[in-house]
C-alpha atoms as a PDB file:
ATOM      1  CA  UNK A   1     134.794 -13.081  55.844  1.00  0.00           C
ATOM      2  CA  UNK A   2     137.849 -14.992  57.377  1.00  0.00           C
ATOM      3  CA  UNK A   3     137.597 -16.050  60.962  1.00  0.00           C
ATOM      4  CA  UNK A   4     141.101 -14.386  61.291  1.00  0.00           C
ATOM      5  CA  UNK A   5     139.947 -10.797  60.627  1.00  0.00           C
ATOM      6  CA  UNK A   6     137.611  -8.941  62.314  1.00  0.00           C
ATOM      7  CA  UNK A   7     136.373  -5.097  62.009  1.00  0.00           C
ATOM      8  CA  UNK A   8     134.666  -3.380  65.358  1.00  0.00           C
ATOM      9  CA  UNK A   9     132.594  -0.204  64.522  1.00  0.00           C
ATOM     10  CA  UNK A  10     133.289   1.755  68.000  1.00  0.00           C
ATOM     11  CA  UNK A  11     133.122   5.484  68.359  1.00  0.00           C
ATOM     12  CA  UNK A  12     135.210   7.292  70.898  1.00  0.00           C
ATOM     13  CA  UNK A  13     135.090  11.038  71.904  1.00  0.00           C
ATOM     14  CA  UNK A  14     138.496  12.524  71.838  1.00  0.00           C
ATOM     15  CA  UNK A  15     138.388  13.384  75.504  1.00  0.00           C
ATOM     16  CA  UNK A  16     137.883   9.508  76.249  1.00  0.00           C
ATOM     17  CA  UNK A  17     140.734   8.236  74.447  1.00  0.00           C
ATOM     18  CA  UNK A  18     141.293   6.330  77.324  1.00  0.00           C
ATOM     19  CA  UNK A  19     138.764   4.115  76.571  1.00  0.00           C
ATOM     20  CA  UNK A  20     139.958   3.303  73.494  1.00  0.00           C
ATOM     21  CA  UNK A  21     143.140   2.220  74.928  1.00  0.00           C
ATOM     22  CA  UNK A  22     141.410  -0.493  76.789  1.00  0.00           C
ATOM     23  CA  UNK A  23     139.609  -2.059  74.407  1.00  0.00           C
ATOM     24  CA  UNK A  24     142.250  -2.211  72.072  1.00  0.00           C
ATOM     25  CA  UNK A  25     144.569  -4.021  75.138  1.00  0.00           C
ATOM     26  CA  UNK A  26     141.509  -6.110  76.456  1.00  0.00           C
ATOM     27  CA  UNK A  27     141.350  -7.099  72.551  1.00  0.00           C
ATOM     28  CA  UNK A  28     144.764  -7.842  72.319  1.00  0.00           C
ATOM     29  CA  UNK A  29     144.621 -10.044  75.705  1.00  0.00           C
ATOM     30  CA  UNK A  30     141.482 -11.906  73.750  1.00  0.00           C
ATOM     31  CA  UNK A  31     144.228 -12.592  70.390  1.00  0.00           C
ATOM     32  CA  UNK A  32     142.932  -9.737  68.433  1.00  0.00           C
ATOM     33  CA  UNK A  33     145.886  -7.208  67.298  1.00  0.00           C
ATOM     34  CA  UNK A  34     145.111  -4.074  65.886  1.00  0.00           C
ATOM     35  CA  UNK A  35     146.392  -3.561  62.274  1.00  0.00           C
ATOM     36  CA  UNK A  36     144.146  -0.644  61.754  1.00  0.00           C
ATOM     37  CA  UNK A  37     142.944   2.017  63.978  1.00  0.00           C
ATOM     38  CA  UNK A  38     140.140   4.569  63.257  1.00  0.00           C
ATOM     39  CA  UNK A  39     137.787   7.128  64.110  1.00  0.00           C
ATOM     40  CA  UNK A  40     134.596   5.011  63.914  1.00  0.00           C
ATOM     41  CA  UNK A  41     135.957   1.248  63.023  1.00  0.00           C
ATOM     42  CA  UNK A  42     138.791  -0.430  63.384  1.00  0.00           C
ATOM     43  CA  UNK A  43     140.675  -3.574  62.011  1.00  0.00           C
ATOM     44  CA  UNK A  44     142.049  -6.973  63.498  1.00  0.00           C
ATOM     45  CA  UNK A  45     143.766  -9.687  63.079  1.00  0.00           C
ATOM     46  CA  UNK A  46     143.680 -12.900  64.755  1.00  0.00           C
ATOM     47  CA  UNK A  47     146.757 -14.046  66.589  1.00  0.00           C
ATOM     48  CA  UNK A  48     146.322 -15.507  69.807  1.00  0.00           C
ATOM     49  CA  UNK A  49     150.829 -16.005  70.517  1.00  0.00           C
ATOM     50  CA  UNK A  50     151.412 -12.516  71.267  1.00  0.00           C
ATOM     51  CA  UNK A  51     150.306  -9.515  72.928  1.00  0.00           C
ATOM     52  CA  UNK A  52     150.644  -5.862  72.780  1.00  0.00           C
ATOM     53  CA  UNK A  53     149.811  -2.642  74.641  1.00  0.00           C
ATOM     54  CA  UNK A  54     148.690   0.321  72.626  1.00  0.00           C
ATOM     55  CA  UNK A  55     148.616   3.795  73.475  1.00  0.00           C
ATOM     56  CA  UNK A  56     147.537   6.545  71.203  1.00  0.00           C
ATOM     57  CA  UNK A  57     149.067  10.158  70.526  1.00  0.00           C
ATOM     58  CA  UNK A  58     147.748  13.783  68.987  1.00  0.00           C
ATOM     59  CA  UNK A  59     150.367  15.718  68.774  1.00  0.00           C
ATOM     60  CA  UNK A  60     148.775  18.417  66.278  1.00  0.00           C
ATOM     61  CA  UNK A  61     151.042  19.677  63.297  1.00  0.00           C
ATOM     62  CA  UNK A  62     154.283  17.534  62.787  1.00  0.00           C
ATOM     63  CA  UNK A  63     157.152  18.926  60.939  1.00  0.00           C
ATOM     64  CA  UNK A  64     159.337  15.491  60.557  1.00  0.00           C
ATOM     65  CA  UNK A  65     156.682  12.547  60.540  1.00  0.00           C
ATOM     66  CA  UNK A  66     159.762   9.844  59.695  1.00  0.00           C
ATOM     67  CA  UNK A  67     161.210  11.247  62.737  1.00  0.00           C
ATOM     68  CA  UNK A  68     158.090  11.214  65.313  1.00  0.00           C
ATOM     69  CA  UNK A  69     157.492   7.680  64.205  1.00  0.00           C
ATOM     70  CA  UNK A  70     161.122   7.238  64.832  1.00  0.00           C
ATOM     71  CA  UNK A  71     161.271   8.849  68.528  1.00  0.00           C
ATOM     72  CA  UNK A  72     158.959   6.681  69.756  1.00  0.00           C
ATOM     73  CA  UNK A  73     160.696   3.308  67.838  1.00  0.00           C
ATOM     74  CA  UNK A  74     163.946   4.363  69.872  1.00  0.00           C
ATOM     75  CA  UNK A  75     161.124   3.858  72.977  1.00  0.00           C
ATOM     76  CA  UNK A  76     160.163  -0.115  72.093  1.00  0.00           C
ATOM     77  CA  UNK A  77     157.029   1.066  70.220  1.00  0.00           C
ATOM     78  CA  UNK A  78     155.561   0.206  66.885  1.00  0.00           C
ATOM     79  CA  UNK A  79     153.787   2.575  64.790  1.00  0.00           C
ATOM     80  CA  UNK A  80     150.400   1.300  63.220  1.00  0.00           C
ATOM     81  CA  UNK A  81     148.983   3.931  61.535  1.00  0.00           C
ATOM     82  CA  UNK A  82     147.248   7.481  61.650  1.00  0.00           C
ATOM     83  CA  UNK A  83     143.470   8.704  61.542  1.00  0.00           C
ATOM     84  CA  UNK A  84     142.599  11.329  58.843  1.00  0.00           C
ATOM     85  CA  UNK A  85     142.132  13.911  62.284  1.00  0.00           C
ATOM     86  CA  UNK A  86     145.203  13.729  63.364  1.00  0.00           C
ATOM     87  CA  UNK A  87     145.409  10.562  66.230  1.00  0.00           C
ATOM     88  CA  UNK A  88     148.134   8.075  65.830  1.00  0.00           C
ATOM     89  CA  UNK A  89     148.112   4.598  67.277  1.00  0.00           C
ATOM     90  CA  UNK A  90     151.483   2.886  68.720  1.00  0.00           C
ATOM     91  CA  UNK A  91     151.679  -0.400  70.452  1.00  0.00           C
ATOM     92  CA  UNK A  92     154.360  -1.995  72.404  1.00  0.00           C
ATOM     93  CA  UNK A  93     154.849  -6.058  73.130  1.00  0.00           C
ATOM     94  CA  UNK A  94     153.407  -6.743  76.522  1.00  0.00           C
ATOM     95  CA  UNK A  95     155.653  -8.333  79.368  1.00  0.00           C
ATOM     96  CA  UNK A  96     154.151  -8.960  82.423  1.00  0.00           C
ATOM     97  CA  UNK A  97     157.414  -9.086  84.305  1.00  0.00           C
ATOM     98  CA  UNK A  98     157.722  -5.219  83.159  1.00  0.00           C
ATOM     99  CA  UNK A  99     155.763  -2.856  85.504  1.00  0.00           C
ATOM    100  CA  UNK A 100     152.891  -0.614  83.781  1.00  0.00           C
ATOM    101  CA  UNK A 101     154.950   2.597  83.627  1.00  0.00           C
ATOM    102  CA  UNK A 102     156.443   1.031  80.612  1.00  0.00           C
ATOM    103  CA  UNK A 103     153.783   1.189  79.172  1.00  0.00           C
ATOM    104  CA  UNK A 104     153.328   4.983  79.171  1.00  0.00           C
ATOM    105  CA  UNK A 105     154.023   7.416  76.952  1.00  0.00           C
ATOM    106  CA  UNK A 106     153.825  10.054  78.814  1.00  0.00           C
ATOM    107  CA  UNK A 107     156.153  10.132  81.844  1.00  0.00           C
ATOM    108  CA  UNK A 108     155.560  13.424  83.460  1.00  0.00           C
ATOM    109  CA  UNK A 109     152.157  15.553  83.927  1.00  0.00           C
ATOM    110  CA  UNK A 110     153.257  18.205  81.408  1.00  0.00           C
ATOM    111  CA  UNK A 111     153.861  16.342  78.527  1.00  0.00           C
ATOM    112  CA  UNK A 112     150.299  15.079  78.925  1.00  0.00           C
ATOM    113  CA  UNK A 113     148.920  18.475  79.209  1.00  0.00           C
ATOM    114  CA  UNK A 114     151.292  19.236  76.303  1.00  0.00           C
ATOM    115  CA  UNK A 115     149.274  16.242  74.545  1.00  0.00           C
ATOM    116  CA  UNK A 116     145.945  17.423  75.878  1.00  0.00           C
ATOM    117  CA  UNK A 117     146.347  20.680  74.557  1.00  0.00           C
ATOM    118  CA  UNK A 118     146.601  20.147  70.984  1.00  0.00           C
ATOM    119  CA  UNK A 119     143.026  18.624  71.231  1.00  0.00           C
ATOM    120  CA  UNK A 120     141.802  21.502  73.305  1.00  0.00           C
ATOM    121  CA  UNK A 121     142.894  23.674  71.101  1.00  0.00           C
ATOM    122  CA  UNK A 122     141.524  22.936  68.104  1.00  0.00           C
ATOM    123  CA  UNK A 123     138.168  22.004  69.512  1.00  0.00           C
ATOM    124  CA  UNK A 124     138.120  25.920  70.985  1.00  0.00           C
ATOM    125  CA  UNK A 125     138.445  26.691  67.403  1.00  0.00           C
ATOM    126  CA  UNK A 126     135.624  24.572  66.186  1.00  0.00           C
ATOM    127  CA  UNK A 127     133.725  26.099  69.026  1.00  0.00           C
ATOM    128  CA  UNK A 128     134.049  29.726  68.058  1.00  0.00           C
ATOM    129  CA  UNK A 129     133.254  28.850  64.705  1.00  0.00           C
ATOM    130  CA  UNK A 130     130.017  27.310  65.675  1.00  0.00           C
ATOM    131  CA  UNK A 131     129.580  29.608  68.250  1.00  0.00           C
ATOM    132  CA  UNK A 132     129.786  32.825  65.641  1.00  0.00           C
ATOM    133  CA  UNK A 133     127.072  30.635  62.774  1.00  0.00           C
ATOM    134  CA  UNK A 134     124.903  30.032  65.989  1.00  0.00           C
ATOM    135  CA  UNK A 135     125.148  33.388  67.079  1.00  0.00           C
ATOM    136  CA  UNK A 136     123.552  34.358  63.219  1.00  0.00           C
ATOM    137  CA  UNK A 137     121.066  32.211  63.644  1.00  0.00           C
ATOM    138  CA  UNK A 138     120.149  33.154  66.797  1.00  0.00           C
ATOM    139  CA  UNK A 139     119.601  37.169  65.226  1.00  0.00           C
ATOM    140  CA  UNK A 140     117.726  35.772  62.387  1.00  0.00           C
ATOM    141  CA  UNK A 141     115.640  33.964  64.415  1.00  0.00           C
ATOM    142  CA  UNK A 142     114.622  36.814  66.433  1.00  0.00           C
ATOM    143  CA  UNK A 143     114.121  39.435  63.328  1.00  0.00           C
ATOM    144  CA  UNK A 144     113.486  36.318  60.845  1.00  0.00           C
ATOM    145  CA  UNK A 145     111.568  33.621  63.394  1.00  0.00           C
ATOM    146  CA  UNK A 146     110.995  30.553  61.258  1.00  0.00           C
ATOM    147  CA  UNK A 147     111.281  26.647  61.356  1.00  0.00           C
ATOM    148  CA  UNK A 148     114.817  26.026  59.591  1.00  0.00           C
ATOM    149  CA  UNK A 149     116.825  28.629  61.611  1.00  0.00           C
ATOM    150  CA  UNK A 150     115.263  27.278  64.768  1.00  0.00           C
ATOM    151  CA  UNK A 151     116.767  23.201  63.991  1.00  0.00           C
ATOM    152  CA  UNK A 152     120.089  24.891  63.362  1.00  0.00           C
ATOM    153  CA  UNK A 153     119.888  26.308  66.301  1.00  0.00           C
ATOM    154  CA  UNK A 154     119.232  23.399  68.455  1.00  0.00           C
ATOM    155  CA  UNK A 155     122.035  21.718  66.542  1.00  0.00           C
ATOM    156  CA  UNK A 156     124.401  24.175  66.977  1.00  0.00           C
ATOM    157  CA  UNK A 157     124.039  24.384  70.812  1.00  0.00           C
ATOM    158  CA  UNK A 158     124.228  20.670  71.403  1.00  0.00           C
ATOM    159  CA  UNK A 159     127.377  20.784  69.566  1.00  0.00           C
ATOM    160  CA  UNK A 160     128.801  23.237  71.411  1.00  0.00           C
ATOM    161  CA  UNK A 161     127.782  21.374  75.285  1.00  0.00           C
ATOM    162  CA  UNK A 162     129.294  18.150  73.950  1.00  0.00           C
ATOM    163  CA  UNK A 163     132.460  19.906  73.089  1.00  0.00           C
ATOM    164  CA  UNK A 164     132.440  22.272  75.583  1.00  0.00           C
ATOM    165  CA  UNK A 165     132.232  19.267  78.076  1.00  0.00           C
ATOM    166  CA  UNK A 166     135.292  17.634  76.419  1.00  0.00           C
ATOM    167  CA  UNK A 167     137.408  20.805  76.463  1.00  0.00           C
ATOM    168  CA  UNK A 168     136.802  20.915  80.080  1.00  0.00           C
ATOM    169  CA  UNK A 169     137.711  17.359  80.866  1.00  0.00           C
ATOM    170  CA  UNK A 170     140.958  17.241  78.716  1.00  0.00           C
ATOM    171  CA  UNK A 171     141.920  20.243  80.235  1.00  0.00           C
ATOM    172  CA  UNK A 172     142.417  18.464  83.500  1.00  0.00           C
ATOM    173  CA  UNK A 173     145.081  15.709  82.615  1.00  0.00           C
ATOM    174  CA  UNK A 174     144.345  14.155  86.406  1.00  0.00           C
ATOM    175  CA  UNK A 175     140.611  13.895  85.973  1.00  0.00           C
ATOM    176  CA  UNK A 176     139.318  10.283  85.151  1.00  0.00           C
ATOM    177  CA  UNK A 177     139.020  10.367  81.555  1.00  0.00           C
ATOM    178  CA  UNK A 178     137.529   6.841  81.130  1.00  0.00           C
ATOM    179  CA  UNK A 179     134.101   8.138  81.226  1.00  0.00           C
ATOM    180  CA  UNK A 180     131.449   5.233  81.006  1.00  0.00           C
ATOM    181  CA  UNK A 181     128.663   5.481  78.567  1.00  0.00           C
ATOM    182  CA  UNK A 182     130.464   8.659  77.020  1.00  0.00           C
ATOM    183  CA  UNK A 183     130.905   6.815  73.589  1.00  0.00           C
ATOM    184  CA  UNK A 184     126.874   6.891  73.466  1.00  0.00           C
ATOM    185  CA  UNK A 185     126.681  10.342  74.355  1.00  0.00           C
ATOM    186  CA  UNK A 186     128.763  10.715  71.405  1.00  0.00           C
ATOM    187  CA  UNK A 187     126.718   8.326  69.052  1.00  0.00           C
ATOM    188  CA  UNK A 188     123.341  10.485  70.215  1.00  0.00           C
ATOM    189  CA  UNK A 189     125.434  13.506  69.287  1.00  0.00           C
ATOM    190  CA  UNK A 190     126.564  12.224  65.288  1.00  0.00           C
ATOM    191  CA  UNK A 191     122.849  11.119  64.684  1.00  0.00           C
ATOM    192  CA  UNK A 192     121.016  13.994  66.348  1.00  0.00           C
ATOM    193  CA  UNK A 193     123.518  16.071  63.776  1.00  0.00           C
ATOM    194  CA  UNK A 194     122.394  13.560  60.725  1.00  0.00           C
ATOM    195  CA  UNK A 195     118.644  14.150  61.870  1.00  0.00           C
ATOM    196  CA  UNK A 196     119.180  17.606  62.454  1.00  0.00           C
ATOM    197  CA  UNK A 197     120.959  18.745  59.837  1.00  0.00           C
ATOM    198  CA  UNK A 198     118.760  16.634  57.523  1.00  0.00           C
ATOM    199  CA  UNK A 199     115.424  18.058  58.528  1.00  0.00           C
ATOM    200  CA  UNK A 200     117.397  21.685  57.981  1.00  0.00           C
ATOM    201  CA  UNK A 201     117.887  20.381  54.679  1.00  0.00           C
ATOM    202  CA  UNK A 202     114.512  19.129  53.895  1.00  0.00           C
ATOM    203  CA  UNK A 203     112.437  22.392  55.219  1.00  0.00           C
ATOM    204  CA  UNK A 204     114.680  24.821  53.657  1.00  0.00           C
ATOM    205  CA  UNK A 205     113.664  22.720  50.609  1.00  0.00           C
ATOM    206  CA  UNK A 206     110.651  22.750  50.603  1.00  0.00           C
ATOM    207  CA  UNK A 207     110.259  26.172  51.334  1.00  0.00           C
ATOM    208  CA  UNK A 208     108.511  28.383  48.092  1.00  0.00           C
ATOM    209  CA  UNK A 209     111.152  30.970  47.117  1.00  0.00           C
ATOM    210  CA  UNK A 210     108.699  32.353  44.926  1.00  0.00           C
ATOM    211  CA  UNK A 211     110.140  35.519  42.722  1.00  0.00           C
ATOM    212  CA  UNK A 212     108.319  36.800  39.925  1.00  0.00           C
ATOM    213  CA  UNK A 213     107.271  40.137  37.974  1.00  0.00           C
ATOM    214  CA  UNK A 214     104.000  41.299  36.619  1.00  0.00           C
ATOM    215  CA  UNK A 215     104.510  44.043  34.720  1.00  0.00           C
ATOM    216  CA  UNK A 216     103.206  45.632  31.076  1.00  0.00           C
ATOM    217  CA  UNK A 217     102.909  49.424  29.790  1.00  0.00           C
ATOM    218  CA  UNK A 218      99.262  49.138  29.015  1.00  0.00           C
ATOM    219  CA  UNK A 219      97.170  47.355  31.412  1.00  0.00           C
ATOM    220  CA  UNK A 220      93.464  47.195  31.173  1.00  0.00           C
ATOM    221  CA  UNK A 221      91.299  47.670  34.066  1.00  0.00           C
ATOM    222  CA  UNK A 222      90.651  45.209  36.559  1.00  0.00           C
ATOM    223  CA  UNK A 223      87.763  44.813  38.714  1.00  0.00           C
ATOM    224  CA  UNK A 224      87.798  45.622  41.924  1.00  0.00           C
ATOM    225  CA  UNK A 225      86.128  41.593  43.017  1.00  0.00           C
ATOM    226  CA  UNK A 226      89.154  39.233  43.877  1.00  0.00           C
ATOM    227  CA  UNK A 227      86.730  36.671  41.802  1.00  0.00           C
ATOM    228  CA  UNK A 228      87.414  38.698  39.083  1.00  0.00           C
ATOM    229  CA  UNK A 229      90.552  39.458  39.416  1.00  0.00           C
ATOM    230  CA  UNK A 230      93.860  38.295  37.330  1.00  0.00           C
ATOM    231  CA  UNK A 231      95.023  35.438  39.534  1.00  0.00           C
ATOM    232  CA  UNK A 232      98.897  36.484  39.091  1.00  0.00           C
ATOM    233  CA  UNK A 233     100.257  32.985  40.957  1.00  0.00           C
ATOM    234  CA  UNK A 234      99.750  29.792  42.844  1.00  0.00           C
ATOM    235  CA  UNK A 235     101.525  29.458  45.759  1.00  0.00           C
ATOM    236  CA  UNK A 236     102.094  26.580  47.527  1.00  0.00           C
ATOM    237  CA  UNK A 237     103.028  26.052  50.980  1.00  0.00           C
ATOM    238  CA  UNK A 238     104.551  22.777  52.086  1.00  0.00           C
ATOM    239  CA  UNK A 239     104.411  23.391  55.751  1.00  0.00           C
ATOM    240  CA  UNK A 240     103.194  25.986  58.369  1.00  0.00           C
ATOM    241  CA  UNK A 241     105.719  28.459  59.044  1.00  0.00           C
ATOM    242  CA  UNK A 242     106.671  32.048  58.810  1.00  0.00           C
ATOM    243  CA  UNK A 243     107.137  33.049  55.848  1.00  0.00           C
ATOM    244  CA  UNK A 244     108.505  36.435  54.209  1.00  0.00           C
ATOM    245  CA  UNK A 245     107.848  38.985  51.274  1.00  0.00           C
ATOM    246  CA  UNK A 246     109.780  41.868  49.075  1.00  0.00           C
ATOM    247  CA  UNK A 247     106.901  43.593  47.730  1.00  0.00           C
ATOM    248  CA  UNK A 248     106.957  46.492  45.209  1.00  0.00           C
ATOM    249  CA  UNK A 249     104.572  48.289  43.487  1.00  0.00           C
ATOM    250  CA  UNK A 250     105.211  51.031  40.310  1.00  0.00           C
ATOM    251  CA  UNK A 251     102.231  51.789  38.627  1.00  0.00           C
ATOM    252  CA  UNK A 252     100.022  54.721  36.837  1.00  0.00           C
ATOM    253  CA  UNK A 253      96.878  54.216  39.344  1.00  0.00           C
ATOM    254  CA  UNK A 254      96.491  51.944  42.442  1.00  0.00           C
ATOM    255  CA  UNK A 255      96.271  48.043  42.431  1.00  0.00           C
ATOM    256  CA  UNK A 256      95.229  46.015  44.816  1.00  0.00           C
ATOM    257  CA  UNK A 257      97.859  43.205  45.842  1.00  0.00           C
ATOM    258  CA  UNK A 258      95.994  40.409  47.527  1.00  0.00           C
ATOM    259  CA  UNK A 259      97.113  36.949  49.104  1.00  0.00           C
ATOM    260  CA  UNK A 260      94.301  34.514  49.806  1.00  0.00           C
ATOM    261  CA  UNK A 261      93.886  31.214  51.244  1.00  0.00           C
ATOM    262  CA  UNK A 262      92.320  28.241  49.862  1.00  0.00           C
ATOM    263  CA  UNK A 263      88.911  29.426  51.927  1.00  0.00           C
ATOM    264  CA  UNK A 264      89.674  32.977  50.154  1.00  0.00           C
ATOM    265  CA  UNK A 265      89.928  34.451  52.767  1.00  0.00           C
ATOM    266  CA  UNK A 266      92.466  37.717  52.748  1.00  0.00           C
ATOM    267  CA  UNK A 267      95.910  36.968  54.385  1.00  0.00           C
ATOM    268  CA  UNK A 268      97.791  40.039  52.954  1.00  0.00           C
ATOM    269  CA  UNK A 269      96.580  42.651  51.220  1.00  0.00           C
ATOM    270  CA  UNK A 270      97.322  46.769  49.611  1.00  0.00           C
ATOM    271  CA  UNK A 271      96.652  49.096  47.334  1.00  0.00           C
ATOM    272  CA  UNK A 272      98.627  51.330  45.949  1.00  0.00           C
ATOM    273  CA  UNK A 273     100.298  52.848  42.843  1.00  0.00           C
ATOM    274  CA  UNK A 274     103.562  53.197  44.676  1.00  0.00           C
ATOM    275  CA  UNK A 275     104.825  50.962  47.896  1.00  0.00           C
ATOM    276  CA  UNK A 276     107.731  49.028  48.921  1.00  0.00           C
ATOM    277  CA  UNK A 277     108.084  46.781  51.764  1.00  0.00           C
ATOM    278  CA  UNK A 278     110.538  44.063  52.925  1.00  0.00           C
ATOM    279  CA  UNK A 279     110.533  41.477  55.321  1.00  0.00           C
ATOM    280  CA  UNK A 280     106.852  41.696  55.397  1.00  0.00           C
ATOM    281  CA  UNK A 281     106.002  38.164  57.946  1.00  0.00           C
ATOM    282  CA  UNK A 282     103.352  35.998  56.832  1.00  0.00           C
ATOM    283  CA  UNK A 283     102.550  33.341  59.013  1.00  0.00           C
ATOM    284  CA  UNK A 284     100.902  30.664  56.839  1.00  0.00           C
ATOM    285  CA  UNK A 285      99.518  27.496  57.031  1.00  0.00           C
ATOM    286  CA  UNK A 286     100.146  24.237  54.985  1.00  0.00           C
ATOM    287  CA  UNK A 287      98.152  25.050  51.379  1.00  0.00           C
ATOM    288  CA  UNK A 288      97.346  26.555  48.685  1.00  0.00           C
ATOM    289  CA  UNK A 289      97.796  30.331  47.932  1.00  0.00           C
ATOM    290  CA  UNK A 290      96.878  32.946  45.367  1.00  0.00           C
ATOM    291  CA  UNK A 291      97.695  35.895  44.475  1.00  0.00           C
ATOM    292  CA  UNK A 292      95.077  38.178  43.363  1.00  0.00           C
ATOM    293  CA  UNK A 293      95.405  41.716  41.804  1.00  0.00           C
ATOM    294  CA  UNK A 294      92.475  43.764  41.319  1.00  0.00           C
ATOM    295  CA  UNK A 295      90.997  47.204  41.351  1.00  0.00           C
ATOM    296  CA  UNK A 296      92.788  49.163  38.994  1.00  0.00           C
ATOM    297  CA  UNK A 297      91.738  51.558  36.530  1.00  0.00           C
ATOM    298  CA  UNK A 298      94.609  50.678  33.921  1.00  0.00           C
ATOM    299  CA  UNK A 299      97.522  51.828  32.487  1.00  0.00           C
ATOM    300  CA  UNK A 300     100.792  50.701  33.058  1.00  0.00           C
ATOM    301  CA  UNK A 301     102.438  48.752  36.156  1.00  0.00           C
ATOM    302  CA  UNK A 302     105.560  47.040  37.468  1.00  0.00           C
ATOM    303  CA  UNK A 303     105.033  44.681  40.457  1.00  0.00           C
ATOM    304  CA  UNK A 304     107.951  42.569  42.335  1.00  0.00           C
ATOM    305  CA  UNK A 305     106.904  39.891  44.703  1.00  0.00           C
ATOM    306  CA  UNK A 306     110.002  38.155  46.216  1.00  0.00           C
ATOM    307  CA  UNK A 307     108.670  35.721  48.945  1.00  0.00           C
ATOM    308  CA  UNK A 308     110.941  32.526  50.604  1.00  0.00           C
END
């Protein structure tokens, strides 16, 4: 790699653009100018002859982007480039002689706010998004309690405190923005959401989603031993968990519908000739499991088992 380019990988929170802002002028002071600004790296190029203040802008939706870049050309600054989410970076040559107002884009508290509040709103949205999916999981966690829905959740609700927090902040244009240590807040945050999301992933893969149908007009009789018994299907469970079943039963004369454990011993069982459950909760172990069906006279039979 040339000694006259460099790439830092820094991550800033919106609310802590700040931040930003001084590295990229304590950079410049050092002979590294920006040629490249981004969300999690950004680009340099050596040039030690010449210095520049930056300052960044999100203005939300613009109409005319020839004529924001424009504005703010008629003002002494350059335009570098734009982020995919919606930040541009500016930067002006740096005279000492000049005092630091000039180096301002925003001149008045309002247009700040103004500035502030494109942020703020969108995050709000983001929020309420979240906040609704949360609020589902939340429900199916307390009809549906179970491993995956309880990682969103956690996920979810760190989300929403990180953002939260920023909303606050950027609300309040006067409140020290330059938060130290807020970029690593932020880092936690992205890999907590990799890990998070990942394990949500992983467990809802490896859960059994087991569906399947026994069924024939003419059965013949079973014994009423599970050793005996027609051993319908193995199923496997990856880890321990709650776990759920749609069960139905259509048949000419009772059967006995019987989960068992690797131990055999009974973890679900009933007999009938006509029965339908949902939701039925099975809190199982990591194993192997069988399904037995036994005790029936013969004849015909339809059975459903739908378990995930």
């Amino acid at each position: 790699m040339s000694k006259d380019y460099k790439t830092s990988y820094k991550v800033y929170t919106a609310w802590n653009y700040e931040k930003e802002i001084e590295d990229l002028n304590r950079a410049s002071a050092e002979g590294w100018q920006l040629i490249k600004g981004g969300c999690f790296h950004s680009r340099f190029k050596r040039n030690e002859h010449i210095q520049y203040r930056y300052q960044l802008d999100y203005p939300g939706t613009i109409e005319d982007m020839g004529r924001y870049i424009e504005t703010f050309h008629e003002q002494g600054w350059e335009y570098i480039n734009s982020t995919f989410n919606g930040w541009h970076y500016f930067r002006k040559l740096y005279d000492p002689s000049l005092p630091e107002e000039e180096y301002e884009i925003f001149t008045d508290h309002s247009s700040l706010k103004e500035m502030n509040g494109h942020w703020v709103k969108l995050a709000s949205i983001l929020c309420g998004i979240i906040g609704v999916a949360t609020i589902f999981f939340i429900i199916e966690q307390i009809f549906h309690p179970n491993l995956p829905h309880f990682v969103s959740i956690i996920t979810n609700i760190l989300i929403l405190a990180v953002f939260a927090r920023g909303i606050i902040i950027m609300k309040d244009p006067d409140k020290k923005k330059n938060i130290n240590g807020d970029s690593y807040i932020f880092l936690a945050l992205i890999l907590f959401l990799v890990i998070g999301n990942g394990a949500n992933l992983f467990l809802t893969s490896q859960r059994p989603f087991y569906n399947s149908v026994y069924a024939g007009d003419t059965i013949s009789p079973i014994s009423n031993s599970l050793e005996d018994g027609i051993e319908w299907t193995a199923l496997p469970i990856k880890y321990k968990d709650n776990y759920y079943m749609d069960l139905t039963i259509t048949a000419d004369a009772p059967i006995c519908f019987t989960l068992i454990n690797e131990a055999k011993e009974i973890i679900y069982t009933v007999k009938e000739s006509s029965f339908e459950e949902t939701d039925v909760k099975l809190p199982l172990e990591k194993g192997e499991y069988k399904i037995i069906l036994s005790d029936f006279e013969g004849g015909a039979v339809s059975i459903t088992a739908d378990i995930d």
